[in-house]
N, C-alpha and C. Protein backbone atom coordinates (compact mmCIF):
# COMPACT_ATOMS: atom_id res chain seq x y z
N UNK A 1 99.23 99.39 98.60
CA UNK A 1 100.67 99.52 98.53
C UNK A 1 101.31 98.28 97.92
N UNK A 2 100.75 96.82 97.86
CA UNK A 2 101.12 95.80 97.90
C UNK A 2 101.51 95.67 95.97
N UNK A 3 100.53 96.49 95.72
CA UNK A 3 100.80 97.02 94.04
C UNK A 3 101.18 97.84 93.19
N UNK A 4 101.40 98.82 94.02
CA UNK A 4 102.00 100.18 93.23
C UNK A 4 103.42 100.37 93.95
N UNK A 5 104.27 100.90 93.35
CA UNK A 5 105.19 101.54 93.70
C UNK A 5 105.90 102.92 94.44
N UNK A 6 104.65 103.34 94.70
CA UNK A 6 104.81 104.52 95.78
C UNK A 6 105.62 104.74 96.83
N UNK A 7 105.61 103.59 97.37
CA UNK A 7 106.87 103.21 98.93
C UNK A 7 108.03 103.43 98.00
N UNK A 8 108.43 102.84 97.35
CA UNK A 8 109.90 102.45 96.57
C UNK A 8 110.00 103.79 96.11
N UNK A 9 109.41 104.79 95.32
CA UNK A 9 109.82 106.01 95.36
C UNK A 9 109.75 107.08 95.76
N UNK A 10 109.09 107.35 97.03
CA UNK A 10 109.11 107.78 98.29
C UNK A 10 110.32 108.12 99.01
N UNK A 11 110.47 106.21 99.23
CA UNK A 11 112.03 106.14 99.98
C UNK A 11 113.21 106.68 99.64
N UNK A 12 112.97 106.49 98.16
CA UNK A 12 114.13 106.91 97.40
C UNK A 12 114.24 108.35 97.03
N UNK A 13 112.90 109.11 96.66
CA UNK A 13 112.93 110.37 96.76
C UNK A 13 113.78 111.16 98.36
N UNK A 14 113.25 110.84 99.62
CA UNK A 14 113.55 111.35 100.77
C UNK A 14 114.91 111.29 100.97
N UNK A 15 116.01 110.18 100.19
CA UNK A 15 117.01 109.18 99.93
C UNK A 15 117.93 110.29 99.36
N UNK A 16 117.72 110.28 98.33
CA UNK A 16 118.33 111.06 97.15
C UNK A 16 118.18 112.63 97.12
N UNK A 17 116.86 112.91 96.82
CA UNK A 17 116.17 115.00 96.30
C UNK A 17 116.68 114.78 98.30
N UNK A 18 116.09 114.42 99.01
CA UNK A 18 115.85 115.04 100.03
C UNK A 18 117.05 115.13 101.16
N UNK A 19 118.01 114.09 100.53
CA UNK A 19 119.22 113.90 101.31
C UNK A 19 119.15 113.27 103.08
N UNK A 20 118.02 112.91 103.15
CA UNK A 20 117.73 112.17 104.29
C UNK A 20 118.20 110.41 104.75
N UNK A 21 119.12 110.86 105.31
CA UNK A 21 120.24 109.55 105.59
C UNK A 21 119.37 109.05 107.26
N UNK A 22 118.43 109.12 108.00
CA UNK A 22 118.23 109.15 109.01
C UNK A 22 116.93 107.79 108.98
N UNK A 23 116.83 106.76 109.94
CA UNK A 23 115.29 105.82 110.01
C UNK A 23 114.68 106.21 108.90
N UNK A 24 113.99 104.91 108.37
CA UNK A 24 112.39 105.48 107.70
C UNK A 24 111.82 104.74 107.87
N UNK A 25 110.59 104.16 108.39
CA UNK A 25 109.89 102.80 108.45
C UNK A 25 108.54 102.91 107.51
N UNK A 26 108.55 101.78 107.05
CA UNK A 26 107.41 101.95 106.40
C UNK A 26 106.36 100.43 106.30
N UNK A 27 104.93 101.21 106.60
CA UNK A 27 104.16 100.32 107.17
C UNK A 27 103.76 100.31 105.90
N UNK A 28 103.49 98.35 105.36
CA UNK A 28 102.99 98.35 104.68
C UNK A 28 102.47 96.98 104.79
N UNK A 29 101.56 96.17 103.71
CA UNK A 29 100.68 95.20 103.75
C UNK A 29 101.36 93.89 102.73
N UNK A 30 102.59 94.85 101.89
CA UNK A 30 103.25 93.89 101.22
C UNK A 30 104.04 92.82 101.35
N UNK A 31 103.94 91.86 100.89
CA UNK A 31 104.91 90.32 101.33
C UNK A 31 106.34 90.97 101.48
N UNK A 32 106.85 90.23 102.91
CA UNK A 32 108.41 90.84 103.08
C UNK A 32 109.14 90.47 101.84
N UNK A 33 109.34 89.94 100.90
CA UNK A 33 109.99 89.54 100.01
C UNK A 33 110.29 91.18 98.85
N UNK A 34 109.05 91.11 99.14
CA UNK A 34 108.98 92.42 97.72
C UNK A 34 110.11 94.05 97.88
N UNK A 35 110.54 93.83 99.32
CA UNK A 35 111.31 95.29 99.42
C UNK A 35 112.73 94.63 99.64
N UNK A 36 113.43 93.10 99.86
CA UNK A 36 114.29 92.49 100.51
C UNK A 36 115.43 92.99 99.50
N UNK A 37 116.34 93.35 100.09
CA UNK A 37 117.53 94.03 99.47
C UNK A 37 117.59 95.26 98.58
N UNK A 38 116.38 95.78 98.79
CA UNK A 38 115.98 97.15 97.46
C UNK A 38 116.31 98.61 98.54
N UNK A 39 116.31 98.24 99.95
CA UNK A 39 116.43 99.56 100.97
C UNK A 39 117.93 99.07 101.59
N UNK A 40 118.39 100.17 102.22
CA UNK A 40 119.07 99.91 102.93
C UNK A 40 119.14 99.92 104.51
N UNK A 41 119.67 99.80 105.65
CA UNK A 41 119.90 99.27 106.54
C UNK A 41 119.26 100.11 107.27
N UNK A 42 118.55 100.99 106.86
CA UNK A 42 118.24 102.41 107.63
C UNK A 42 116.36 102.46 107.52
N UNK A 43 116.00 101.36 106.53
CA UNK A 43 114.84 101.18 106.07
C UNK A 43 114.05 100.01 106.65
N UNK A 44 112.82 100.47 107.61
CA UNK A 44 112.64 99.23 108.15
C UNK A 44 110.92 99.20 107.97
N UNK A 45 110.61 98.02 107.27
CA UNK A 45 109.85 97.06 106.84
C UNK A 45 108.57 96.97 107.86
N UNK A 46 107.68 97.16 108.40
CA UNK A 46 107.16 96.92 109.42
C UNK A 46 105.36 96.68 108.86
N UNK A 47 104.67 95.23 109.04
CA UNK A 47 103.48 94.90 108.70
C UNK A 47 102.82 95.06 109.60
N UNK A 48 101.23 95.64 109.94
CA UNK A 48 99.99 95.87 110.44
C UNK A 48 100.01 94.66 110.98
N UNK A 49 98.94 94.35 112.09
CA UNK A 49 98.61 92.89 112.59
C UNK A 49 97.51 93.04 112.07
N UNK A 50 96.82 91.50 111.43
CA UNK A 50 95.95 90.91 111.12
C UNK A 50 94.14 91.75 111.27
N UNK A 51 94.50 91.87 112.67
CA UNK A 51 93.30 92.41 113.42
C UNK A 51 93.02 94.23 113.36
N UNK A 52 94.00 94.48 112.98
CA UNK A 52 93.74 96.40 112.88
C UNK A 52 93.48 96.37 111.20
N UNK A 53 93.11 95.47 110.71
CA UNK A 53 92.54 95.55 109.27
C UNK A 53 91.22 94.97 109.36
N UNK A 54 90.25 94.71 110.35
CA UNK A 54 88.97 94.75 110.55
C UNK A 54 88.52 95.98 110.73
N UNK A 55 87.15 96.08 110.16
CA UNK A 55 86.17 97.05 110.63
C UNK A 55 85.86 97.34 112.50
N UNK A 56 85.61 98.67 112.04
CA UNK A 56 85.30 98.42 113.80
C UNK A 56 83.88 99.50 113.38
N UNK A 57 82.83 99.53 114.10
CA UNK A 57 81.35 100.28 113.54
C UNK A 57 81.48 101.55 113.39
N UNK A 58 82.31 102.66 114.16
CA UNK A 58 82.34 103.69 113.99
C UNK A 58 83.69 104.60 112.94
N UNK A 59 84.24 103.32 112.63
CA UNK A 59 85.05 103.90 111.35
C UNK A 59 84.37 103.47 110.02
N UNK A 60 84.85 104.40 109.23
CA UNK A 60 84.77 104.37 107.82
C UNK A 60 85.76 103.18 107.26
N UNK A 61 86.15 102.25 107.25
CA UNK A 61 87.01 101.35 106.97
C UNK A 61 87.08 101.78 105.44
N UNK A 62 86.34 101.80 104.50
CA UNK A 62 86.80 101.82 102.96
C UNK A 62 87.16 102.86 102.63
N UNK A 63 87.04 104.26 102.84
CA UNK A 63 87.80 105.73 102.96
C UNK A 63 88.71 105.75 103.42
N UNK A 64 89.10 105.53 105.08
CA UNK A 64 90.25 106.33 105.99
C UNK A 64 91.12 105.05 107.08
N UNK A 65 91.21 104.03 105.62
CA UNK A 65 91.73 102.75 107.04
C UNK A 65 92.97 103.15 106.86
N UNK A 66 94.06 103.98 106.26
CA UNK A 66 95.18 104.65 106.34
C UNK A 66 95.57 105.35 108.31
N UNK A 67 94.19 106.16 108.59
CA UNK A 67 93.84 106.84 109.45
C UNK A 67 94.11 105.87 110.75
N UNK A 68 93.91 105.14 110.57
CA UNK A 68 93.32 104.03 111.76
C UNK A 68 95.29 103.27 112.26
N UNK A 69 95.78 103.00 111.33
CA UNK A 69 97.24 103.14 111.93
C UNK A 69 98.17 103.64 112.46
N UNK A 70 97.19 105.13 112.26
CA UNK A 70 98.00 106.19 113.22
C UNK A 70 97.86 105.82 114.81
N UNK A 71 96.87 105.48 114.83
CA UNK A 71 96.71 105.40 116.34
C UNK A 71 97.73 103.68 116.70
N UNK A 72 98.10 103.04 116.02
CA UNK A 72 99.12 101.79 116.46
C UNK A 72 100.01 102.08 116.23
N UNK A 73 100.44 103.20 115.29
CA UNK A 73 102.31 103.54 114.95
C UNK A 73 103.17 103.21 115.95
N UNK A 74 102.67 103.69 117.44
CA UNK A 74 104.00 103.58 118.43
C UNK A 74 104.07 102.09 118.55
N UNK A 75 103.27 101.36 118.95
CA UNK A 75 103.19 99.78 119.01
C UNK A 75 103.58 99.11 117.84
N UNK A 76 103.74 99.64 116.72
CA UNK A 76 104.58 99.11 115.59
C UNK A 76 105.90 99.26 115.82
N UNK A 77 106.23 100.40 116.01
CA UNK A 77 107.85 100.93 116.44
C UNK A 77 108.43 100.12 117.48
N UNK A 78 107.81 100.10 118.38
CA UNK A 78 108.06 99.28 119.82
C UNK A 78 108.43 97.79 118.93
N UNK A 79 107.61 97.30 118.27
CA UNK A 79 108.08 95.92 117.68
C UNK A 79 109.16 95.96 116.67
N UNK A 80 110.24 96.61 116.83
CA UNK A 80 111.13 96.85 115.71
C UNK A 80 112.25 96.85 117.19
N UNK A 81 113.36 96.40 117.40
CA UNK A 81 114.21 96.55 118.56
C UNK A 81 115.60 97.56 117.68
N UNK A 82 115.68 97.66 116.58
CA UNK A 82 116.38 98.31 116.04
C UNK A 82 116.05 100.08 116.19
N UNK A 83 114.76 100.67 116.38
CA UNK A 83 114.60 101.86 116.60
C UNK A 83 114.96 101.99 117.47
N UNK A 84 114.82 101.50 119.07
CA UNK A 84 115.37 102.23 120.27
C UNK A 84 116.60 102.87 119.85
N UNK A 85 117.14 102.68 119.03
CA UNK A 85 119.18 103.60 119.05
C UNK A 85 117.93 104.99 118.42
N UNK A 86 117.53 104.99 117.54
CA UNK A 86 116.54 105.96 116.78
C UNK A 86 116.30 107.25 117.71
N UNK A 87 116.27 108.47 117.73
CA UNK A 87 116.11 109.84 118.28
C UNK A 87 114.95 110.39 117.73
């Protein structure tokens, strides 16, 4: 993600075609700098910890490490104090 532009038109697709004015968070690996003033107030930024980007033996780490954040999403959210207003 840290190189392509996919997030940025994503957001903006859901934004615009999709008319979705509501949260969007998006987990990504990129330096906070790179999205700073491009979203708006409704768009929230949220980086992986260090340690859920290790291997663990029974995952596939180079296929499905996408997969493997599903299971921390809520503990990402929880670290954002701006979602609690969020439904």
């Amino acid at each position: 993600a840290a190189d392509s532009t996919y997030v940025e038109r994503c957001v903006l697709s859901a934004r615009r075609r999709g008319a979705w004015q509501g949260a969007i968070v998006v987990l990504t690996d990129a330096p906070k700098e790179r999205y700073e003033g491009f979203f708006d107030e409704n768009v929230f930024i949220v980086h992986p910890k260090e340690e859920h980007f290790l291997p663990v033996g029974y995952f596939d780490y180079g296929e499905m490490n996408y997969k493997r954040f599903k299971t921390y999403i809520i503990d990402y959210v929880k670290a954002v104090p701006e979602l609690d207003k969020v439904e």
